[in-house]
N, C-alpha and C. Protein backbone atom coordinates (compact mmCIF):
# COMPACT_ATOMS: atom_id res chain seq x y z
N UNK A 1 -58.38 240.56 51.89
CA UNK A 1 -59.72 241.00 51.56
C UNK A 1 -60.62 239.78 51.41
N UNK A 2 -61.89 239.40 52.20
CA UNK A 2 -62.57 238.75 51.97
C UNK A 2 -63.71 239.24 50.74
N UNK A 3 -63.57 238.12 49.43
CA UNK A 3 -64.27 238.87 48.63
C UNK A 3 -65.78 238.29 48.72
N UNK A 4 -66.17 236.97 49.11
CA UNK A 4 -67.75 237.41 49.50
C UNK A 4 -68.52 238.11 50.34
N UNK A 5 -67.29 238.57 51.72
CA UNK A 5 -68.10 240.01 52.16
C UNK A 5 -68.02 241.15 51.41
N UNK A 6 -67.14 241.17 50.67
CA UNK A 6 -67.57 242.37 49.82
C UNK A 6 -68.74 242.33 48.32
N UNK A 7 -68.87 241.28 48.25
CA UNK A 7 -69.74 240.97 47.48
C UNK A 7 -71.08 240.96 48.32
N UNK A 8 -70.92 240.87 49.29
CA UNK A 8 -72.22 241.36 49.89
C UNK A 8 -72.52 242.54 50.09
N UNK A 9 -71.44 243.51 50.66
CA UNK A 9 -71.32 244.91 50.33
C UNK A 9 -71.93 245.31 49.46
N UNK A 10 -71.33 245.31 48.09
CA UNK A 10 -71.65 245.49 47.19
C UNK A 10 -73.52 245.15 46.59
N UNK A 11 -74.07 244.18 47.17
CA UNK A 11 -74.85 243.63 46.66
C UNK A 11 -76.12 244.13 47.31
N UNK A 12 -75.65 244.74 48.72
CA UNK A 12 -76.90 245.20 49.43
C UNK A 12 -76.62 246.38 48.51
N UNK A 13 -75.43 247.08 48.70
CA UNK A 13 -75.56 249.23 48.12
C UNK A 13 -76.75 248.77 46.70
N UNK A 14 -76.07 247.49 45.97
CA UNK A 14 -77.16 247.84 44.75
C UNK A 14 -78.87 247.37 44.95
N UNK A 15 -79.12 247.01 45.69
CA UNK A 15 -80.30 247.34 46.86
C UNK A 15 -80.94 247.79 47.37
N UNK A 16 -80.45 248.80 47.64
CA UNK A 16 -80.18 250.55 48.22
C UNK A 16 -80.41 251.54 47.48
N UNK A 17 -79.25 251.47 46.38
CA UNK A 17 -79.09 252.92 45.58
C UNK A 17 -79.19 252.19 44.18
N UNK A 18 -80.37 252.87 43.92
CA UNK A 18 -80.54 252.92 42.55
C UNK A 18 -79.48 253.25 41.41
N UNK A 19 -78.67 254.49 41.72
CA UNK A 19 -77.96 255.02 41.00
C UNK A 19 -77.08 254.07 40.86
N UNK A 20 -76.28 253.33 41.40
CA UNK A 20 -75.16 252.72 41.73
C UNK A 20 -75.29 251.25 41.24
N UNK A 21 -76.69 250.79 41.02
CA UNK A 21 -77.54 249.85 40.04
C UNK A 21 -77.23 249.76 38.87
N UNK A 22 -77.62 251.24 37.90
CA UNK A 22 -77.44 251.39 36.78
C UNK A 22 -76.37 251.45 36.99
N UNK A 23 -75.45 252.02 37.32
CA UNK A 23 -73.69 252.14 37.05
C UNK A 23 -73.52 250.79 36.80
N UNK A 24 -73.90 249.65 37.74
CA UNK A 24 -73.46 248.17 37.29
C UNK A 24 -73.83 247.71 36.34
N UNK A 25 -75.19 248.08 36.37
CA UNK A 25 -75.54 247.37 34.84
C UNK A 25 -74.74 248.00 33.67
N UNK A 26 -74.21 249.42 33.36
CA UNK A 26 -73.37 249.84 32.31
C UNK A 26 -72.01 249.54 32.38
N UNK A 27 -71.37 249.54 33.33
CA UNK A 27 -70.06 249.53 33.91
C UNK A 27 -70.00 249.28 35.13
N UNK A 28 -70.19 248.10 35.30
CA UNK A 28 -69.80 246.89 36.84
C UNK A 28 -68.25 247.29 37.43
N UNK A 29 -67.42 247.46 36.42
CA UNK A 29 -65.93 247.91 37.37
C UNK A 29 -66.32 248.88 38.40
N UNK A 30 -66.20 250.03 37.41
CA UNK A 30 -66.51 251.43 37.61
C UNK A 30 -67.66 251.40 39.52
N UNK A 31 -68.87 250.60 38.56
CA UNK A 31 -69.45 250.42 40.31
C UNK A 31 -68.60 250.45 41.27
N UNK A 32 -68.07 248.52 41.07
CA UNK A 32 -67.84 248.00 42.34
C UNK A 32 -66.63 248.81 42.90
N UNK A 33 -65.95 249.39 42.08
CA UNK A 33 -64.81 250.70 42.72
C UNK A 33 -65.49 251.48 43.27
N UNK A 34 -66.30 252.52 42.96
CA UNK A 34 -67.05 253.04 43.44
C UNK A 34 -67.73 252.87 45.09
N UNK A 35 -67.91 251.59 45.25
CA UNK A 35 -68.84 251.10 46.44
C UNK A 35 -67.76 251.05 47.38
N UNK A 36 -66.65 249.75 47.01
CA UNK A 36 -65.78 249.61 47.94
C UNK A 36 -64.51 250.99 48.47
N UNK A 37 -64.93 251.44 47.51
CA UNK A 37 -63.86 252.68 47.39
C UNK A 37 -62.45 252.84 47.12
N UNK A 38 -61.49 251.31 46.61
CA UNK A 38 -60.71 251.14 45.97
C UNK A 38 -60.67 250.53 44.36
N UNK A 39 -59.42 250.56 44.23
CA UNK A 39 -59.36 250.09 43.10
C UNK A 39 -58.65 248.68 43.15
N UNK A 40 -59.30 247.94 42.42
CA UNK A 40 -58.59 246.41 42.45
C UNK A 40 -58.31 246.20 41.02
N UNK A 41 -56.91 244.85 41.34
CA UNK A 41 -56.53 244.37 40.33
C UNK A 41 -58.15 243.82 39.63
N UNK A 42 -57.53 243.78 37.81
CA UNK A 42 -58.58 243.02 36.62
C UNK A 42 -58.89 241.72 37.23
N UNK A 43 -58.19 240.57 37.88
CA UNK A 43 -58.63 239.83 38.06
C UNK A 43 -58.91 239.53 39.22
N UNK A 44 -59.05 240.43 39.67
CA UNK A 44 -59.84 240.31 41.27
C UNK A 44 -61.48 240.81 40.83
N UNK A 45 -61.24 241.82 40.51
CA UNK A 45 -62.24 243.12 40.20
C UNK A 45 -63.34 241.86 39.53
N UNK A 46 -62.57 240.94 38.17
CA UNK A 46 -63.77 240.17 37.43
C UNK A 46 -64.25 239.19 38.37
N UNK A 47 -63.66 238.59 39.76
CA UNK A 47 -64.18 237.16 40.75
C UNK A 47 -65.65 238.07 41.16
N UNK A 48 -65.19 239.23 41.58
CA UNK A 48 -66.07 240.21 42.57
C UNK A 48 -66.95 240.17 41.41
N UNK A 49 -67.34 241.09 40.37
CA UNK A 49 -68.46 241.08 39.16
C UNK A 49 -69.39 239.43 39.18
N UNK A 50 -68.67 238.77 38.76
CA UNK A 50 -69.29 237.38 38.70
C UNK A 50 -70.14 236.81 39.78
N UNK A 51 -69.11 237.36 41.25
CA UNK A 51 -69.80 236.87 42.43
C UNK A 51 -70.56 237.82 42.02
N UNK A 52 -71.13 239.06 41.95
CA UNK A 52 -73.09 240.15 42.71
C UNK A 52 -73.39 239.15 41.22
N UNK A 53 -72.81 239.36 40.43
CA UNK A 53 -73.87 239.14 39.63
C UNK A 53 -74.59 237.55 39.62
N UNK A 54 -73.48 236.49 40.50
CA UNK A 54 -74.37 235.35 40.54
C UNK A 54 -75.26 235.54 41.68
N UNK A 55 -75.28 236.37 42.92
CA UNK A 55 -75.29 236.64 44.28
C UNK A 55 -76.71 237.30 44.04
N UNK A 56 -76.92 238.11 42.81
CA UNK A 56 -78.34 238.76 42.36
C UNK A 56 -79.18 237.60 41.78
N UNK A 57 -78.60 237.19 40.84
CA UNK A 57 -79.60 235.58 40.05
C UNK A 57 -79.89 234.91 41.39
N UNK A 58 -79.14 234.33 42.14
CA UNK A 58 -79.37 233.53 43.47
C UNK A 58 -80.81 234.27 44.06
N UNK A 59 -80.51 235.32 44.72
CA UNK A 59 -81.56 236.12 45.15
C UNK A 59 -82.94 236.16 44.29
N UNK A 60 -82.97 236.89 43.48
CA UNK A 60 -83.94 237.08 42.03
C UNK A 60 -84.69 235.71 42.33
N UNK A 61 -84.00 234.51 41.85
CA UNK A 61 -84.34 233.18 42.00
C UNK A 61 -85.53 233.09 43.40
N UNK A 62 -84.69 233.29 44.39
CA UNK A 62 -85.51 233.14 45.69
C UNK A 62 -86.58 233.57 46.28
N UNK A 63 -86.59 234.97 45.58
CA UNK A 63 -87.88 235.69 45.87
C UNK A 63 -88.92 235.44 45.00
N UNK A 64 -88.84 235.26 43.76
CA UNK A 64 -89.89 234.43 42.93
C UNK A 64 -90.38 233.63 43.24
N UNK A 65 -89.78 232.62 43.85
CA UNK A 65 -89.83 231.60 44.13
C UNK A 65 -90.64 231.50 46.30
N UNK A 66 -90.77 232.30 46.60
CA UNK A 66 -90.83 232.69 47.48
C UNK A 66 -92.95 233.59 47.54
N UNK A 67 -92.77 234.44 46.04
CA UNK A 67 -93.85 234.82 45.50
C UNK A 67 -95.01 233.53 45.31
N UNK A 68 -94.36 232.63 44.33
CA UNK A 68 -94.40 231.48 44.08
C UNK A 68 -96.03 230.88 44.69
N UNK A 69 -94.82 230.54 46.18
CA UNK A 69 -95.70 229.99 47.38
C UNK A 69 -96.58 230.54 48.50
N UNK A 70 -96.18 231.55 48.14
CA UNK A 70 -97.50 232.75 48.73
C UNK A 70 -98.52 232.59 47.55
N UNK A 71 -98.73 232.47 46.85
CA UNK A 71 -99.57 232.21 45.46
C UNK A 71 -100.02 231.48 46.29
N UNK A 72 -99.37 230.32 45.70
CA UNK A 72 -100.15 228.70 46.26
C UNK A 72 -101.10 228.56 47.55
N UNK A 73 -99.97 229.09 47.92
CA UNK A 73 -100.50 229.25 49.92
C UNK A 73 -102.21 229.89 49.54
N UNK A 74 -102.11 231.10 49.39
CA UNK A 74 -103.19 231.89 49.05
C UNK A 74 -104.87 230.76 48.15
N UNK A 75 -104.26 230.08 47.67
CA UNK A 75 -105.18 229.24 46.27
C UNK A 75 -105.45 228.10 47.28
N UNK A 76 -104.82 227.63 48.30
CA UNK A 76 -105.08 226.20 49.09
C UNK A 76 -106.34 226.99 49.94
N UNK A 77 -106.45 228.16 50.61
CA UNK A 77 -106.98 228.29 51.74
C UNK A 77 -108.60 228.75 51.18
């Protein structure tokens, strides 16, 4: 199993589906079972959690940041 494609999996559905959002935010296992449609070992299951959830900050980060300079852009012209 490659787990940063499934962390991408995972990272677009919460993207997508709202519902499946909140499930992570209350219970991230429960999600990412849910998405992939198995069940994984605890310490697989916690690499996968850690990866969306750094994989979302990363993102989050970028698009702000992204907002950012459309600002700027906008204020130069």
């Amino acid at each position: 199993m490659d787990i940063k494609e499934q962390i991408s999996k995972i990272v677009e559905e919460l993207s997508k589906n709202g519902a499946v959002k909140e499930l992570f935010e209350k219970e991230p296992v429960k999600a990412v079972e849910q998405v992939l449609g198995i069940d994984l070992p605890d310490e697989m299951i916690e690499q996968v959690i850690n990866g969306v959830k750094a994989k979302i900050s990363i993102d989050s980060i970028a698009q702000v940041s992204g907002m950012f300079k459309n600002i700027l852009k906008k204020d130069e012209e």
